[in-house]
C-alpha atoms as a PDB file:
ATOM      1  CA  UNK A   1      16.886  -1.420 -11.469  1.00  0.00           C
ATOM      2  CA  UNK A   2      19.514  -1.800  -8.526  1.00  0.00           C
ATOM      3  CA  UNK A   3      18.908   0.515  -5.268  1.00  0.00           C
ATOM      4  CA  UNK A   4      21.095   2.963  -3.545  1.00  0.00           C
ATOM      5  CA  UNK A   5      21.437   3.844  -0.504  1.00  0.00           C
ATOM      6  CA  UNK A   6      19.590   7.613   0.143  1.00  0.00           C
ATOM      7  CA  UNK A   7      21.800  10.412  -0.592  1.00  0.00           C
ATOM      8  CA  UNK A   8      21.426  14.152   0.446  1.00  0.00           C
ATOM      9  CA  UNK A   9      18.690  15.317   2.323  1.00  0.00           C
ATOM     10  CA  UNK A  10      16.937  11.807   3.151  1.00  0.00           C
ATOM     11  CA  UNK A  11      18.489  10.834   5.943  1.00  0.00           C
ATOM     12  CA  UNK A  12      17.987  13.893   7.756  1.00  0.00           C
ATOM     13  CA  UNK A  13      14.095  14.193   6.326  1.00  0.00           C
ATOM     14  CA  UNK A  14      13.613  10.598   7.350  1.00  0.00           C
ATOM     15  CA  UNK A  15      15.194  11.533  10.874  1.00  0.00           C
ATOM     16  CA  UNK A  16      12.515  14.457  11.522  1.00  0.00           C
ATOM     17  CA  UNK A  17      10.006  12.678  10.532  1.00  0.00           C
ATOM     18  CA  UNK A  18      10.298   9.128  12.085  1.00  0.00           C
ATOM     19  CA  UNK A  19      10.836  11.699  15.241  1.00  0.00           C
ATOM     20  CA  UNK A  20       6.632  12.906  14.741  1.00  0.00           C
ATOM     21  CA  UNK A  21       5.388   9.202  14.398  1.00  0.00           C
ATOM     22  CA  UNK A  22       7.753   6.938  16.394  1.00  0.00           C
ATOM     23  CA  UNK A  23       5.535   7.656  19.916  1.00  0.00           C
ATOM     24  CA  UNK A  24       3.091   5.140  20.681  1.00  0.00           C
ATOM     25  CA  UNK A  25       1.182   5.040  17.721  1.00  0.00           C
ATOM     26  CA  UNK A  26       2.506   1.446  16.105  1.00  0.00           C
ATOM     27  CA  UNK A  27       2.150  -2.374  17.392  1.00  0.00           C
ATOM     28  CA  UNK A  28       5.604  -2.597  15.662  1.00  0.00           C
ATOM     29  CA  UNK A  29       7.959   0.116  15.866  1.00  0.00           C
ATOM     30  CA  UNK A  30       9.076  -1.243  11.940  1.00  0.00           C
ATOM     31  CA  UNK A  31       5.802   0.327  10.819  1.00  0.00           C
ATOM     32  CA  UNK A  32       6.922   3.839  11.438  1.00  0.00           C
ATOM     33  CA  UNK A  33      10.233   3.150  10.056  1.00  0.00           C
ATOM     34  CA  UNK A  34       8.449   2.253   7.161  1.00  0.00           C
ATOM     35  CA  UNK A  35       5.851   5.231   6.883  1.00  0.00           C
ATOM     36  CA  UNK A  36       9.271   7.498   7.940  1.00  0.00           C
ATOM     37  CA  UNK A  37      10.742   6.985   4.730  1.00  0.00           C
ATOM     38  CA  UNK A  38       7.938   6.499   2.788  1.00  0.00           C
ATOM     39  CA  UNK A  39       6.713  10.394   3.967  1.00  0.00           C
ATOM     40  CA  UNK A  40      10.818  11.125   2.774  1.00  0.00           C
ATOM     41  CA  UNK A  41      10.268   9.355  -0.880  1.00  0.00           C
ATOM     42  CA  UNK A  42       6.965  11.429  -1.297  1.00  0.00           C
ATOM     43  CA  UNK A  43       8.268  15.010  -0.055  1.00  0.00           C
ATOM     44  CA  UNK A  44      11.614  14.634  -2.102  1.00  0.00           C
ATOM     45  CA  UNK A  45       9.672  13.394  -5.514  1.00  0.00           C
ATOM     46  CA  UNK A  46       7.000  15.433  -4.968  1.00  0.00           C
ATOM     47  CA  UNK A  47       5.224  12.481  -6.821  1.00  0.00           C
ATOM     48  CA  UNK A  48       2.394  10.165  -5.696  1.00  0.00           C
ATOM     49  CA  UNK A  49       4.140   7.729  -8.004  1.00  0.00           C
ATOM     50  CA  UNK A  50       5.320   5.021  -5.564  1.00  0.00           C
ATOM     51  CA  UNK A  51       8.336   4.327  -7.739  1.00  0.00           C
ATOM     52  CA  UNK A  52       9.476   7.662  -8.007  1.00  0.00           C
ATOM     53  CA  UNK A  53       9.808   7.488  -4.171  1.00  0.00           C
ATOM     54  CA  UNK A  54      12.673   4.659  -4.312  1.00  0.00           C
ATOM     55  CA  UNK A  55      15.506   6.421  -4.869  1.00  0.00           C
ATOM     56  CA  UNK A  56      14.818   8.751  -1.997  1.00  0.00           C
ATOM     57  CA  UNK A  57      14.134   5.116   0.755  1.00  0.00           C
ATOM     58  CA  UNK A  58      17.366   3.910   2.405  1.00  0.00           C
ATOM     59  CA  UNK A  59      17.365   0.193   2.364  1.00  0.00           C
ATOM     60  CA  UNK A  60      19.014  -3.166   2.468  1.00  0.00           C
ATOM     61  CA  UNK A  61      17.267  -4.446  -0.843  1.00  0.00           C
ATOM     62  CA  UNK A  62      19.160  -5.177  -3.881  1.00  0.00           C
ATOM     63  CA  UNK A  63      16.667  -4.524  -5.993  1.00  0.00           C
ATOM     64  CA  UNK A  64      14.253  -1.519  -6.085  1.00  0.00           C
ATOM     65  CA  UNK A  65      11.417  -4.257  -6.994  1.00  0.00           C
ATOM     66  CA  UNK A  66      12.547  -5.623  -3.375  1.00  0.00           C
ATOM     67  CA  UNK A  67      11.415  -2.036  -1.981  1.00  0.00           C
ATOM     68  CA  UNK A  68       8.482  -1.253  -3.614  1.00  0.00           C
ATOM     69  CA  UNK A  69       7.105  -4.830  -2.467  1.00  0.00           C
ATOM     70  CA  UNK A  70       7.813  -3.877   1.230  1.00  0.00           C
ATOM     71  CA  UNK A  71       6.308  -0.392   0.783  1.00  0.00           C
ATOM     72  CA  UNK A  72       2.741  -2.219  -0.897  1.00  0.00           C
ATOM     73  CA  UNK A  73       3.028  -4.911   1.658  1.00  0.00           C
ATOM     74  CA  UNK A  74       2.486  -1.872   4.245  1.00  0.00           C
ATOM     75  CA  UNK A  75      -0.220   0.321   2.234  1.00  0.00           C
ATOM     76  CA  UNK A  76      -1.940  -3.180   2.102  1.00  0.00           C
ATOM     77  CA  UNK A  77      -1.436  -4.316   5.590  1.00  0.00           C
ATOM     78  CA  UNK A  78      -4.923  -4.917   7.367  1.00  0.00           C
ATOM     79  CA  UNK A  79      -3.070  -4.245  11.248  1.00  0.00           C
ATOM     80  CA  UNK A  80      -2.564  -0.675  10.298  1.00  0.00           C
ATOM     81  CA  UNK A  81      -5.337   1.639  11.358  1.00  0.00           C
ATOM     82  CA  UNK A  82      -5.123   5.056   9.175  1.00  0.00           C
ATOM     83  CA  UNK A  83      -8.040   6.832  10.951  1.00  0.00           C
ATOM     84  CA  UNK A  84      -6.286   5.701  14.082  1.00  0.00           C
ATOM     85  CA  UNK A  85      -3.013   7.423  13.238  1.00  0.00           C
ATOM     86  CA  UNK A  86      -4.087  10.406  11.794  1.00  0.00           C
ATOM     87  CA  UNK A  87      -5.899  11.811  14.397  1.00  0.00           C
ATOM     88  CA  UNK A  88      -3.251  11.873  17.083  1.00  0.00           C
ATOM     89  CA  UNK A  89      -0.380  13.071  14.395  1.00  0.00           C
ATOM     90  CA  UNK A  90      -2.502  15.820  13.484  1.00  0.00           C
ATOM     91  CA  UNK A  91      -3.546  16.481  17.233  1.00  0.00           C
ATOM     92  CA  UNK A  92       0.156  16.387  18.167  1.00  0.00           C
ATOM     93  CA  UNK A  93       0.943  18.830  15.181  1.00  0.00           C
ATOM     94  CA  UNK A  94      -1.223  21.520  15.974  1.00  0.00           C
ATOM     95  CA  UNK A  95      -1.174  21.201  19.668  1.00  0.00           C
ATOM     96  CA  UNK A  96       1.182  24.091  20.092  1.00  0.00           C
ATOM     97  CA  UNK A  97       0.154  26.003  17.091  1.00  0.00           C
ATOM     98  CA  UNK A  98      -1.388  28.503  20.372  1.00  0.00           C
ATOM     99  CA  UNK A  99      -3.044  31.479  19.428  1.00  0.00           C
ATOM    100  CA  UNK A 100      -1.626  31.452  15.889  1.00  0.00           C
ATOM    101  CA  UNK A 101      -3.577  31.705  12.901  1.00  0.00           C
ATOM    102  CA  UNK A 102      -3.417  28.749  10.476  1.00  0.00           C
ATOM    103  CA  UNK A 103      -4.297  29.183   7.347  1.00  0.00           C
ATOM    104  CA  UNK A 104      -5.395  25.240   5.536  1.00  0.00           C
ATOM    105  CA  UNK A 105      -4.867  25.195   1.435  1.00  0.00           C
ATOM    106  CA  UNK A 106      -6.992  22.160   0.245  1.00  0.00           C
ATOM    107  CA  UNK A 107      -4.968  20.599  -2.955  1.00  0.00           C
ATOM    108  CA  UNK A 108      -8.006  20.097  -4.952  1.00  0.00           C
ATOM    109  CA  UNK A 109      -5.855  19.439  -8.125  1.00  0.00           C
ATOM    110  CA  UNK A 110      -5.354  15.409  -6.957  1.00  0.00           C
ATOM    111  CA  UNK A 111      -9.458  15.076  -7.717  1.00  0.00           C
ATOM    112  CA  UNK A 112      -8.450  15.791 -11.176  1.00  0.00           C
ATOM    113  CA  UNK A 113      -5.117  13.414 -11.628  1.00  0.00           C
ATOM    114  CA  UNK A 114      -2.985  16.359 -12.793  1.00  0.00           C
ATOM    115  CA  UNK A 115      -0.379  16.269  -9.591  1.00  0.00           C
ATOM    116  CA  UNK A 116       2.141  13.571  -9.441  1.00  0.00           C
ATOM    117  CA  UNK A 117       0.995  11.408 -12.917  1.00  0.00           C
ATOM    118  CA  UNK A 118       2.854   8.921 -14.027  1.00  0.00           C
ATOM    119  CA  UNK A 119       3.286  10.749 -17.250  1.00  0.00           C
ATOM    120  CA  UNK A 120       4.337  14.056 -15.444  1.00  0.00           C
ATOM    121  CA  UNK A 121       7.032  11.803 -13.325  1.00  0.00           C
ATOM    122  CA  UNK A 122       8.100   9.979 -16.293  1.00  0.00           C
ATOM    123  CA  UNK A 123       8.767  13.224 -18.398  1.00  0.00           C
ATOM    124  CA  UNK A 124      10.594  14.473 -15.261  1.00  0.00           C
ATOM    125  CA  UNK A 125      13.345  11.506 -15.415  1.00  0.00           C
ATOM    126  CA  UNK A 126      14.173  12.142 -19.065  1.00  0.00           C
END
């Protein structure tokens, strides 16, 4: 399977969000890059299937195998903190939220495997 580069709405997804996670929070600047368009793949697939995210990731690779490597290389990379991250991003999310009222839905359907199968994305592509 041969890559593309990311058509429609990535580039301008991948924009906003590399904009929330570019400030401060990464040893290398890269990182967010990375977790930029890997937030893009997973809103546009609407799939926790990391290789239904690779059409949706703008790179130089040749080959989507090329891609998905890079994006396991930085789930699996020890230098990344995720409790470290989180905490500001959501800090700096709801810091001007004011005197609004938020209302938090908890996605309870991932304890049971039924969002974003394999199966469910692989019935999607035919």
């Amino acid at each position: 399977m041969r890559t593309e580069n990311a058509t429609g709405d990535a580039p301008r997804l991948y924009q906003a969000v590399l904009a929330h996670l570019q400030t401060g929070l990464w040893n290398d600047v890269r990182n967010a890059h990375t977790l930029a368009w890997m937030v893009t793949g997973l809103l546009l697939s609407q799939c926790s299937f990391l290789p239904a995210w690779l059409p949706h990731i703008h790179s130089r690779a040749t080959f989507a195998q090329s891609t998905e490597r890079r994006l396991r290389r930085w789930l699996e990379n020890p230098a990344i903190d995720p409790t470290a991250i989180y905490g500001p991003l959501v800090t700096r999310a709801l810091r001007d939220w004011g005197g609004h009222t938020l209302i938090l839905a908890l996605d309870t359907s991932m304890l049971f495997e039924k969002l974003g199968s394999r199966q469910q994305w692989r019935e999607n592509k035919r």
